[in-house]
Protein backbone atom coordinates (compact mmCIF):
# COMPACT_ATOMS: atom_id res chain seq x y z
CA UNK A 1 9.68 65.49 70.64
CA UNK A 2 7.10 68.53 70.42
CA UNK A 3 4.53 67.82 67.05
CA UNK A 4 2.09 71.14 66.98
CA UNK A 5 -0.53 71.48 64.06
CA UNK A 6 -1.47 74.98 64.00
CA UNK A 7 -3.58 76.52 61.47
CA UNK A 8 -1.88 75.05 58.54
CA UNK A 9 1.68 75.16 60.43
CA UNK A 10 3.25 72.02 60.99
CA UNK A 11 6.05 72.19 63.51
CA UNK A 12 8.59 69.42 64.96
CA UNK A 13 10.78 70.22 67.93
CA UNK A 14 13.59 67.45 68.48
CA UNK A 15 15.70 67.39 71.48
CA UNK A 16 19.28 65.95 70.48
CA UNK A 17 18.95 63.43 73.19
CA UNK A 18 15.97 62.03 71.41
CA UNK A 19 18.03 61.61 68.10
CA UNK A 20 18.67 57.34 67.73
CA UNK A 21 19.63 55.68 64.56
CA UNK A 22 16.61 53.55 64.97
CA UNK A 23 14.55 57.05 63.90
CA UNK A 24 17.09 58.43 61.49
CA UNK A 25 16.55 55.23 59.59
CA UNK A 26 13.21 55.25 59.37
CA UNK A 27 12.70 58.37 57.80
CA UNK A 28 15.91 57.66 56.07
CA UNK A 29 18.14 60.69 57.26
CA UNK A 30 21.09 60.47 55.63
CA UNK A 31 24.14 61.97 57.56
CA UNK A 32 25.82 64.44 55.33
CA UNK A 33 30.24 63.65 54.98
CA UNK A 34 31.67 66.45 55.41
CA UNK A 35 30.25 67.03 58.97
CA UNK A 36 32.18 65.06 61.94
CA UNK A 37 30.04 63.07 63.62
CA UNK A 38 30.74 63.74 66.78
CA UNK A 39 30.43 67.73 66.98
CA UNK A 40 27.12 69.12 68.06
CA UNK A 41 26.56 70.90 64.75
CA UNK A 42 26.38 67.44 63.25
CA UNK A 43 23.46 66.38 65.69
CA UNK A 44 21.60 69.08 65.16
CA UNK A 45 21.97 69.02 61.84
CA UNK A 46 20.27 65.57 61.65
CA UNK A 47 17.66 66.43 63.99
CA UNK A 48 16.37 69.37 62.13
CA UNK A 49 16.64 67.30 58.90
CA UNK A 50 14.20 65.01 61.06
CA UNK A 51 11.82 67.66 62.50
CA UNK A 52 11.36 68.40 58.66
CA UNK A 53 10.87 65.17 57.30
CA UNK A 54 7.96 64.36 60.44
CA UNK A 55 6.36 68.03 59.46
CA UNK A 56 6.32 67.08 56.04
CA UNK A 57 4.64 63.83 56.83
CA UNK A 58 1.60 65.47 58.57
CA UNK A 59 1.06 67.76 54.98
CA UNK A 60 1.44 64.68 53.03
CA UNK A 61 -0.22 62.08 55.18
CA UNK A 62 3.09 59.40 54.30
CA UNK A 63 6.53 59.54 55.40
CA UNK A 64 9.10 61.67 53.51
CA UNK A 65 12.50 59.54 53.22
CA UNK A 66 15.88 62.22 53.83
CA UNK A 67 14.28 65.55 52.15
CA UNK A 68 16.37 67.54 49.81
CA UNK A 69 16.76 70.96 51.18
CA UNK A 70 18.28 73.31 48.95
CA UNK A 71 19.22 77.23 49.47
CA UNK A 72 18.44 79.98 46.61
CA UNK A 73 20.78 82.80 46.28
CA UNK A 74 18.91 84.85 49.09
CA UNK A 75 20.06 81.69 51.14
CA UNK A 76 16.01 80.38 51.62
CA UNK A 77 15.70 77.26 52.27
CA UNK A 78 13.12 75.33 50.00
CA UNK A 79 12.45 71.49 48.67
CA UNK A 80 13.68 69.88 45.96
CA UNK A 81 11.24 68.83 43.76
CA UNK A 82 8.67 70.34 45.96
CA UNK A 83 7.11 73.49 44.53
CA UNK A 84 4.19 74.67 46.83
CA UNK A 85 6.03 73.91 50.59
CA UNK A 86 7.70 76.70 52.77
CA UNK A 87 9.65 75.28 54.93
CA UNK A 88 11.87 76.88 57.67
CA UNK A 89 14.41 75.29 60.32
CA UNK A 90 16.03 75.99 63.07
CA UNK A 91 18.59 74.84 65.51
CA UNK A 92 19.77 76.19 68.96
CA UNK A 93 22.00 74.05 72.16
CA UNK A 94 19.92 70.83 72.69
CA UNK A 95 17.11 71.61 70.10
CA UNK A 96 16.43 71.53 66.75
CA UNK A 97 13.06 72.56 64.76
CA UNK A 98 11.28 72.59 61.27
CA UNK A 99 8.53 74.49 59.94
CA UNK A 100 6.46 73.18 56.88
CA UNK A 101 3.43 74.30 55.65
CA UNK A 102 1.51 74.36 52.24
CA UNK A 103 -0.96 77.12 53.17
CA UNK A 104 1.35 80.35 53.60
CA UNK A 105 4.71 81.71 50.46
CA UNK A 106 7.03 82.47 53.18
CA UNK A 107 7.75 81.02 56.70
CA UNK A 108 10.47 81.36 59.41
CA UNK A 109 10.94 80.05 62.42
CA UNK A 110 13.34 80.54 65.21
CA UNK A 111 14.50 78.60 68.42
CA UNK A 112 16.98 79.36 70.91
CA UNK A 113 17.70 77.44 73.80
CA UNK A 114 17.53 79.36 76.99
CA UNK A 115 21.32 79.35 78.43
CA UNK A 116 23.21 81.70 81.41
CA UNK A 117 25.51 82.84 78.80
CA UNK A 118 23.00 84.08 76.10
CA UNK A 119 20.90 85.22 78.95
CA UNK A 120 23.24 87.49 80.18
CA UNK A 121 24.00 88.93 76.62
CA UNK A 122 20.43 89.16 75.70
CA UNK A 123 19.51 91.33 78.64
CA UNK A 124 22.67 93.80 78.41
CA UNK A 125 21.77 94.19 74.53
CA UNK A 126 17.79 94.67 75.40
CA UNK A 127 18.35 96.13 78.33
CA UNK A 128 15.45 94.45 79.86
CA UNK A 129 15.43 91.71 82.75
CA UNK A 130 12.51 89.55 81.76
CA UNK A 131 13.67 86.71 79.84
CA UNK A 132 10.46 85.90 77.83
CA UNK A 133 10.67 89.71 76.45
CA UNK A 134 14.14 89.27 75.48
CA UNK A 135 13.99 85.98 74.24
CA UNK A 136 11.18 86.60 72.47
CA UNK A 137 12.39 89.76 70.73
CA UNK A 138 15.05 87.41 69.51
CA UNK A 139 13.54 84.82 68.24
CA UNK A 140 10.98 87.32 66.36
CA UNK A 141 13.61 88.88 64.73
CA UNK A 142 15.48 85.73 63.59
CA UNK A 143 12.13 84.50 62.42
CA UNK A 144 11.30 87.59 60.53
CA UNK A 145 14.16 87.73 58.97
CA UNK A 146 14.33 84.14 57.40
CA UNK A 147 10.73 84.56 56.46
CA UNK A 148 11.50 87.61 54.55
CA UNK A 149 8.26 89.09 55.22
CA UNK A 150 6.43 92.24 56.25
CA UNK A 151 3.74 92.89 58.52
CA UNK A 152 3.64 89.23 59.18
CA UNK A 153 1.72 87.16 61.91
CA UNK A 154 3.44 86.22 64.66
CA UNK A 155 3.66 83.29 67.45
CA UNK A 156 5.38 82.86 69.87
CA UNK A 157 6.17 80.00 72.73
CA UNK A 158 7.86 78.53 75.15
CA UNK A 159 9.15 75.56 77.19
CA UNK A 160 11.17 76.39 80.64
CA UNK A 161 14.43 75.16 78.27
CA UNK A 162 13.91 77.07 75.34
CA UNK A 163 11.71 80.00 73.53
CA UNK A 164 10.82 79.25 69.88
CA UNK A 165 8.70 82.05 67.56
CA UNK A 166 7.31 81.95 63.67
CA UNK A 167 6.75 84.24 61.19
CA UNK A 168 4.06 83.75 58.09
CA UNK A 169 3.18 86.15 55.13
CA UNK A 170 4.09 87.09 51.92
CA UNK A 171 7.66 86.99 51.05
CA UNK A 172 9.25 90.80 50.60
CA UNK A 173 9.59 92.25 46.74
């Protein structure tokens, strides 16, 4: 697991190999029914749910049991019961992430795993060879666009496995 504190950011990267019960009880993840348990979308599912619930503990200084996340009609993700948090998540292969913060109105954040396939898809659609520029004109874009915002700061990193980016600012009118 990857826990950066970042001016106000609060960011949790989970590897699904790193997903136990013994963890997902703790913090009380609750494993939704209508997922099968044994497709990937169903770990990755519970590890972002995870990633939030640790990010949310370093705002709130206590451990957040199985946070509510709920969808408006533009399809944000926010809190129940929770006014003041943006919160974004992620999920991409082997890795899941969350984004929580109480200091910015809008938030995303974007991970993608770094595979042969997407590689090779990324660099005929950029045209461009260097995987950190296409991967991180990805991830930018998938950021920007779940955190609704213009003219927003930007950062970007990586890990030789995967290339992650956020987005902060005010949320579009």
């Amino acid at each position: 697991m990857i826990i950066i504190d970042r001016h106000g950011l609060y960011i949790t990267i989970v590897h699904l190999d790193n997903l136990n019960e013994g963890i997902l009880q703790i913090y009380k993840i609750d494993s939704p029914k209508e997922i099968d348990r044994k497709v990937t979308y169903f770990k990755q599912y519970m590890a972002s749910r995870l990633a939030l619930a640790m990010s949310l503990e370093r705002i709130f200084s206590r451990k957040i049991e199985s946070p509510e996340v709920i969808k408006n009609t533009r399809t944000v993700p926010f809190l129940k019961n929770c006014n003041g948090i943006a919160i974004s998540i992620s999920h991409s292969g082997n890795y899941a992430c969350a984004l929580a913060t109480d200091k910015y109105k809008r938030v995303g954040i974007d991970i993608e795993e770094i595979s042969e396939k997407k590689t090779k898809n990324l660099k005929d659609y950029y045209k461009s060879d260097d995987i950190k520029e296409i991967y991180g004109k990805w991830t930018l874009m998938e950021a920007e666009f779940k955190a609704q915002v213009e003219n927003g700061e930007a950062i970007s990193f990586w890990d030789k496995d995967f290339f992650c980016s956020i987005v902060t600012g005010e949320r579009k009118l």
